[in-house]
Protein backbone atom coordinates (compact mmCIF):
# COMPACT_ATOMS: atom_id res chain seq x y z
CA UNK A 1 0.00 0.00 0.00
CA UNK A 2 2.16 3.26 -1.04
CA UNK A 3 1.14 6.51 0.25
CA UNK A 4 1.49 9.57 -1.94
CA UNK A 5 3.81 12.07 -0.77
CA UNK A 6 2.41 15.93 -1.34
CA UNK A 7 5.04 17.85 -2.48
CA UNK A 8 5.05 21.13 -0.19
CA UNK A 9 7.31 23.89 -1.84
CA UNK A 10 7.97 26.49 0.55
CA UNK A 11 7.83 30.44 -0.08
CA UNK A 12 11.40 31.86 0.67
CA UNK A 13 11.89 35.36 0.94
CA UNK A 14 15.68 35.60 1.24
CA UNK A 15 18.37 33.02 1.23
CA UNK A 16 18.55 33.46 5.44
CA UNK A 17 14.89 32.20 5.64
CA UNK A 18 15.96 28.78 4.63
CA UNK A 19 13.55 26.36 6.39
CA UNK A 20 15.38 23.42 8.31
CA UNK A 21 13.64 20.01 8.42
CA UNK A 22 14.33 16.69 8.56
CA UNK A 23 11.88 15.13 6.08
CA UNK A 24 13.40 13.03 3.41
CA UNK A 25 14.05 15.15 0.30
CA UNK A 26 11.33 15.11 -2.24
CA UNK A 27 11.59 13.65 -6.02
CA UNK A 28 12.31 17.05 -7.16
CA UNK A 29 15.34 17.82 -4.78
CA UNK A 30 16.80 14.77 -5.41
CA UNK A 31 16.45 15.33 -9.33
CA UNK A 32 17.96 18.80 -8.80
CA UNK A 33 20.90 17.43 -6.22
CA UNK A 34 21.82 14.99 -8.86
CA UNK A 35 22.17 17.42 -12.25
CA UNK A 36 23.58 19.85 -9.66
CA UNK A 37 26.48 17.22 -8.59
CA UNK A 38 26.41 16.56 -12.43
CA UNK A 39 27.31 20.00 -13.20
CA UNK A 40 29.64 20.48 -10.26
CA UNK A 41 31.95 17.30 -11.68
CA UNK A 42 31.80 19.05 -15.42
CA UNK A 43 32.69 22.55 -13.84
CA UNK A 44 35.04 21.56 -11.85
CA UNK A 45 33.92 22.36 -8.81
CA UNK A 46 33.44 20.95 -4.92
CA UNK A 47 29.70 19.99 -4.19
CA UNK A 48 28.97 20.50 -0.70
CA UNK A 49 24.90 20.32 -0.72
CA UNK A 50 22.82 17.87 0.79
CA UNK A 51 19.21 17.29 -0.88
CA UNK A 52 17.56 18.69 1.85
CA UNK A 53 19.78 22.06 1.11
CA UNK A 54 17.58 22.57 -1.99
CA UNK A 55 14.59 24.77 -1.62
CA UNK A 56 12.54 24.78 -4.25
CA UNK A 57 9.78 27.95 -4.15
CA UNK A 58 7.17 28.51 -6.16
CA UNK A 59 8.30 31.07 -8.44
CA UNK A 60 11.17 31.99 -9.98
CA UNK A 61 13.06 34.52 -7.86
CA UNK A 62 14.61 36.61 -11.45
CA UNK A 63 11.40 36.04 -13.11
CA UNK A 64 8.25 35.49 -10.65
CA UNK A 65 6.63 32.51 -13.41
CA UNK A 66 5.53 29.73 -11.20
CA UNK A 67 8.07 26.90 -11.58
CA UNK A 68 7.18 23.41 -13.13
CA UNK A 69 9.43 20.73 -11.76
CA UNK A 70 7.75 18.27 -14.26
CA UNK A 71 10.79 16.32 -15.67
CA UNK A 72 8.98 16.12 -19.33
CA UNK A 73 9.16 19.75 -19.42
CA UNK A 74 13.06 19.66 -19.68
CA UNK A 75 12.74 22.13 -22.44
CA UNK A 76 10.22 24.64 -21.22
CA UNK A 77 11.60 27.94 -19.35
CA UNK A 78 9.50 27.26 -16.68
CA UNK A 79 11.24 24.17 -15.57
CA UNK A 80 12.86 24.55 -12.15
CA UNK A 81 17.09 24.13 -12.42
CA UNK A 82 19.83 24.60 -9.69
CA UNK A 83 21.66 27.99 -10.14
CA UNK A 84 25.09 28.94 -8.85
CA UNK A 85 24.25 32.47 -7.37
CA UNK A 86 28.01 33.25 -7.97
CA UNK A 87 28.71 30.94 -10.40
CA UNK A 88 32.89 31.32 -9.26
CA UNK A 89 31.97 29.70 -6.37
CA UNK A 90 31.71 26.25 -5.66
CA UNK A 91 27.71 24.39 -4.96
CA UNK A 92 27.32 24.90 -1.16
CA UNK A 93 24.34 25.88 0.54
CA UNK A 94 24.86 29.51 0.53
CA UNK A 95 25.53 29.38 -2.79
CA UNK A 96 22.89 27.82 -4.49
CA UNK A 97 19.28 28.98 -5.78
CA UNK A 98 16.33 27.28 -7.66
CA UNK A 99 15.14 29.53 -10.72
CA UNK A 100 13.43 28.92 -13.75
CA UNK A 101 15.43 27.74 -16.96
CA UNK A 102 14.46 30.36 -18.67
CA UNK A 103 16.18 32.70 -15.80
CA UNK A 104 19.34 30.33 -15.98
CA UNK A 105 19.03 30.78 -20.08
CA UNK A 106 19.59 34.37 -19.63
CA UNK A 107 22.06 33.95 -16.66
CA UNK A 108 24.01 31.89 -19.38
CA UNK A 109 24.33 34.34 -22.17
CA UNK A 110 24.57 37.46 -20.42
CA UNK A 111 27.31 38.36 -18.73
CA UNK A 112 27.25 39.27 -14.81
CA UNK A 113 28.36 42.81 -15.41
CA UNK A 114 25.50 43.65 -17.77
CA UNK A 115 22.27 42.23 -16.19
CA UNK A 116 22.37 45.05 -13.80
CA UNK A 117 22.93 47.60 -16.49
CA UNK A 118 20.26 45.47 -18.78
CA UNK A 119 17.52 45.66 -15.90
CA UNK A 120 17.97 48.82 -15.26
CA UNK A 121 17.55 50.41 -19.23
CA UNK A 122 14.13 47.88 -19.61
CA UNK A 123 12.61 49.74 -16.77
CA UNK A 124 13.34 52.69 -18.17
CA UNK A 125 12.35 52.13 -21.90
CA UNK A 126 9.27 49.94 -20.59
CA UNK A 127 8.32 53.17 -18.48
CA UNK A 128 8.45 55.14 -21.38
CA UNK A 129 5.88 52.86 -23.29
């Protein structure tokens, strides 16, 4: 007789209102622990995260779209992916953030120095409009 497990995602407001527990980790952090130690080995870098470490919110921090953690909907930008906050640091638990793919997309292909300077201009030619 299996019981379903509900999946409770947790509303974080700032990385120092990480919940602690000690419930198993879910499906999903376990699927984002593993492509995050995936991508730690490719990168080089030291993995210091436990499952439980991951907390996965509802929406994307960058972009506020609800996140879908859904693993046929790889390819979609709302699918939920482990981010390096500073991505020259190595995966520890201060470190780390769950966004949308579509954030880590544009994480990706623009460089650190211009998102501010990007942000900033769209508010100011979408105020205009």
């Amino acid at each position: 007789n299996k019981t379903k497990r509900k999946i409770v995602r947790k509303k974080v407001d700032g990385e120092n209102n990480r919940p602690k527990n000690n419930l198993p980790p879910t499906r999903e952090q376990n699927i984002l622990w593993y492509q995050g130690k995936d991508s730690a080995e490719k990168l080089n870098k030291k993995f210091n995260i436990d499952p439980q470490d991951i907390i996965i919110p509802e929406k994307c921090p960058y972009t506020h779209i609800e996140l879908s953690s859904n693993f046929f909907s790889l390819d979609k930008d709302d699918y939920c992916v482990l981010d390096l906050k500073d991505r020259t640091k190595n995966y520890d638990k201060d470190n780390i953030l769950v966004i949308s793919k579509l954030a880590s997309n544009i994480k990706d292909i623009l460089p650190q120095e211009y998102i501010k300077t990007f942000a900033s201009n769209s508010l100011k030619i979408h105020k205009k409009i």
